[in-house]
C-alpha atoms as a PDB file:
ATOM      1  CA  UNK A   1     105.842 169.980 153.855  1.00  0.00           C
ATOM      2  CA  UNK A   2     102.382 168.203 154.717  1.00  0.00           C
ATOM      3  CA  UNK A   3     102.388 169.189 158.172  1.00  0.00           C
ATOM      4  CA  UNK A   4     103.173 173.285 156.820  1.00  0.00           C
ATOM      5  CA  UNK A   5     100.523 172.515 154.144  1.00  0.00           C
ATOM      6  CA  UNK A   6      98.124 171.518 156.801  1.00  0.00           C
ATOM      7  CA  UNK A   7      98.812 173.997 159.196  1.00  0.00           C
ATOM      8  CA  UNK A   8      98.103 176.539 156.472  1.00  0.00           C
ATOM      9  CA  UNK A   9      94.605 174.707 155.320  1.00  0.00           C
ATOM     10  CA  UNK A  10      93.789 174.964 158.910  1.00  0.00           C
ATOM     11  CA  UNK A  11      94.560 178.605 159.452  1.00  0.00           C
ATOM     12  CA  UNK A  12      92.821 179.611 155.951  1.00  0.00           C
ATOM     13  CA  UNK A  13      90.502 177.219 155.146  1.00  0.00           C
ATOM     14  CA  UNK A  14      92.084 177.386 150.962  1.00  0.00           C
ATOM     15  CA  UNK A  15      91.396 174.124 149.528  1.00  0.00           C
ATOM     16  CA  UNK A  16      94.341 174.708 147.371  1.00  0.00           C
ATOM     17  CA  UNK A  17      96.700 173.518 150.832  1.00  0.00           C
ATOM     18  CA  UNK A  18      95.114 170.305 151.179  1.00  0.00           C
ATOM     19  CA  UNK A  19      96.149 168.971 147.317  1.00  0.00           C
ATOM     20  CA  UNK A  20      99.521 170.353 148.229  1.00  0.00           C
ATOM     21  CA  UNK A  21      99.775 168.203 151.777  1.00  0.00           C
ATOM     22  CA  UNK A  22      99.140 165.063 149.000  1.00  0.00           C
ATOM     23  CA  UNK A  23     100.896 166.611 146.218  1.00  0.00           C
ATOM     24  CA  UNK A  24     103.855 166.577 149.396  1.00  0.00           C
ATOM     25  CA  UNK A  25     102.964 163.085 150.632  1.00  0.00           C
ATOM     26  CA  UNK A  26     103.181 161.594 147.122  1.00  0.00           C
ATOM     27  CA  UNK A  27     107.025 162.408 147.158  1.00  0.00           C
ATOM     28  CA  UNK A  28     107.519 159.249 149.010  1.00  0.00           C
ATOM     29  CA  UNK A  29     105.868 157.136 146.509  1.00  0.00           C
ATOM     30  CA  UNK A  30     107.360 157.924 143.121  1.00  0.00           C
ATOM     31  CA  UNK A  31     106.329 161.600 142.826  1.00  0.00           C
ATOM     32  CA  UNK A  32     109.386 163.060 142.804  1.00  0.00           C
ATOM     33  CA  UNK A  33     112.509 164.333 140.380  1.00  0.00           C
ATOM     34  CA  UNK A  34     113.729 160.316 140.400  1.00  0.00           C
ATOM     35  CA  UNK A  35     110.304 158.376 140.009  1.00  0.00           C
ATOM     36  CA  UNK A  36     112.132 156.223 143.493  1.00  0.00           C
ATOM     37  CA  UNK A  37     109.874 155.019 145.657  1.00  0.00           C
ATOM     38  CA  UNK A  38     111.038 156.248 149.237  1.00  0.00           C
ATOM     39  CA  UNK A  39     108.670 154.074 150.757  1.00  0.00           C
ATOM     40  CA  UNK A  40     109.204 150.811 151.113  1.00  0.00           C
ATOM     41  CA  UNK A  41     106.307 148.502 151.267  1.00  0.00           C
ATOM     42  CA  UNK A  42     107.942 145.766 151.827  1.00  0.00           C
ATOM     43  CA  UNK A  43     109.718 146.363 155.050  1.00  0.00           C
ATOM     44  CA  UNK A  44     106.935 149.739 155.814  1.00  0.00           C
ATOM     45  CA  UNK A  45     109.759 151.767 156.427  1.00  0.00           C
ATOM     46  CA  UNK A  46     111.687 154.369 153.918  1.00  0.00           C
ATOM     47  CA  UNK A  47     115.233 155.132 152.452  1.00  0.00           C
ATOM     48  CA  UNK A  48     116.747 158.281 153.689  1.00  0.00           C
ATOM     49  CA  UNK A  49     116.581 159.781 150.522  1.00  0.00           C
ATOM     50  CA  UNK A  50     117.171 161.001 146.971  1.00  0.00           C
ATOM     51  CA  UNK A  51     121.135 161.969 146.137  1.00  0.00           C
ATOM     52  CA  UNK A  52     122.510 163.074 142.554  1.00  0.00           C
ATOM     53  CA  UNK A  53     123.030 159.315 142.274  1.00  0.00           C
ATOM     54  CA  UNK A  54     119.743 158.406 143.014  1.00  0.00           C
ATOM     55  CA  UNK A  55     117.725 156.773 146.081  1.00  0.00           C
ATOM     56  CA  UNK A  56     120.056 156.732 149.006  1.00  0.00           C
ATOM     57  CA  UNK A  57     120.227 153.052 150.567  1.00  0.00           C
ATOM     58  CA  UNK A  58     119.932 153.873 154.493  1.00  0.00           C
ATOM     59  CA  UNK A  59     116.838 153.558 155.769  1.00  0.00           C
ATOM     60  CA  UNK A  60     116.926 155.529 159.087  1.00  0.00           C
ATOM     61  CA  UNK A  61     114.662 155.402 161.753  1.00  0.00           C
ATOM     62  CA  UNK A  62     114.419 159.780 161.058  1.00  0.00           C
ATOM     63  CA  UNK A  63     112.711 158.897 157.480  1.00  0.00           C
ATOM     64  CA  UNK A  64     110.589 156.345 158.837  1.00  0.00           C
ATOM     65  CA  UNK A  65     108.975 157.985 161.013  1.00  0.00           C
ATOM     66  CA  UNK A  66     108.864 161.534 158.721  1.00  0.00           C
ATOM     67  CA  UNK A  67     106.718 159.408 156.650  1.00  0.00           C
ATOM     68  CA  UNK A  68     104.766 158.426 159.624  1.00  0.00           C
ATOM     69  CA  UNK A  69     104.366 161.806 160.752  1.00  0.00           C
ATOM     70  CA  UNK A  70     102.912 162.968 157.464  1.00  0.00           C
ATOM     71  CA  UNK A  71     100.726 159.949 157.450  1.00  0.00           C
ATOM     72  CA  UNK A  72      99.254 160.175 160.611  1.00  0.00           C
ATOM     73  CA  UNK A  73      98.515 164.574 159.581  1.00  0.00           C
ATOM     74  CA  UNK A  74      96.666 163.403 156.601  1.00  0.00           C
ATOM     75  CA  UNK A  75      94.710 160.379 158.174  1.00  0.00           C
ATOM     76  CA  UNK A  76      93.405 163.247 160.310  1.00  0.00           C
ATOM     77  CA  UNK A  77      92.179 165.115 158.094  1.00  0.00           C
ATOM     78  CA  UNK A  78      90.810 161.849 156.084  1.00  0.00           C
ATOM     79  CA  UNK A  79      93.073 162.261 153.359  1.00  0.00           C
ATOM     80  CA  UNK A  80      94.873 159.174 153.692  1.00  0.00           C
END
């Protein structure tokens, strides 16, 4: 979602796609239907997800570096 957020600031210059790309980011720090933090600070990496139960336990290396990913986007833009 950050990366399609800023792909679409970039190919319309609309400021409202760069508060989405944080609005999108922020889902791995508590903003999100479960208040879980996906990130995890402690070991930098993050849980694979939310379930129906809540935050799923795994921590695979695909969700670490998704965070990453979106990271790095927003750094470039100076938004992280």
């Amino acid at each position: 979602m950050v990366e399609a957020a800023l792909k679409a600031l970039n190919s319309t210059g609309d400021e409202r796609y760069r508060k989405t790309a944080q609005i999108a980011f922020e889902w791995y720090h508590g903003r999100n239907t479960r208040d879980a933090l996906i990130y995890n600070p402690n070991t930098s990496t993050c849980y694979d997800g939310i379930t129906p139960e809540g935050l799923n336990q795994n921590q695979g290396a695909e969700a670490t570096l998704s965070y990453y990913l979106a990271y790095l986007k927003l750094k470039e833009k100076n938004l992280a």
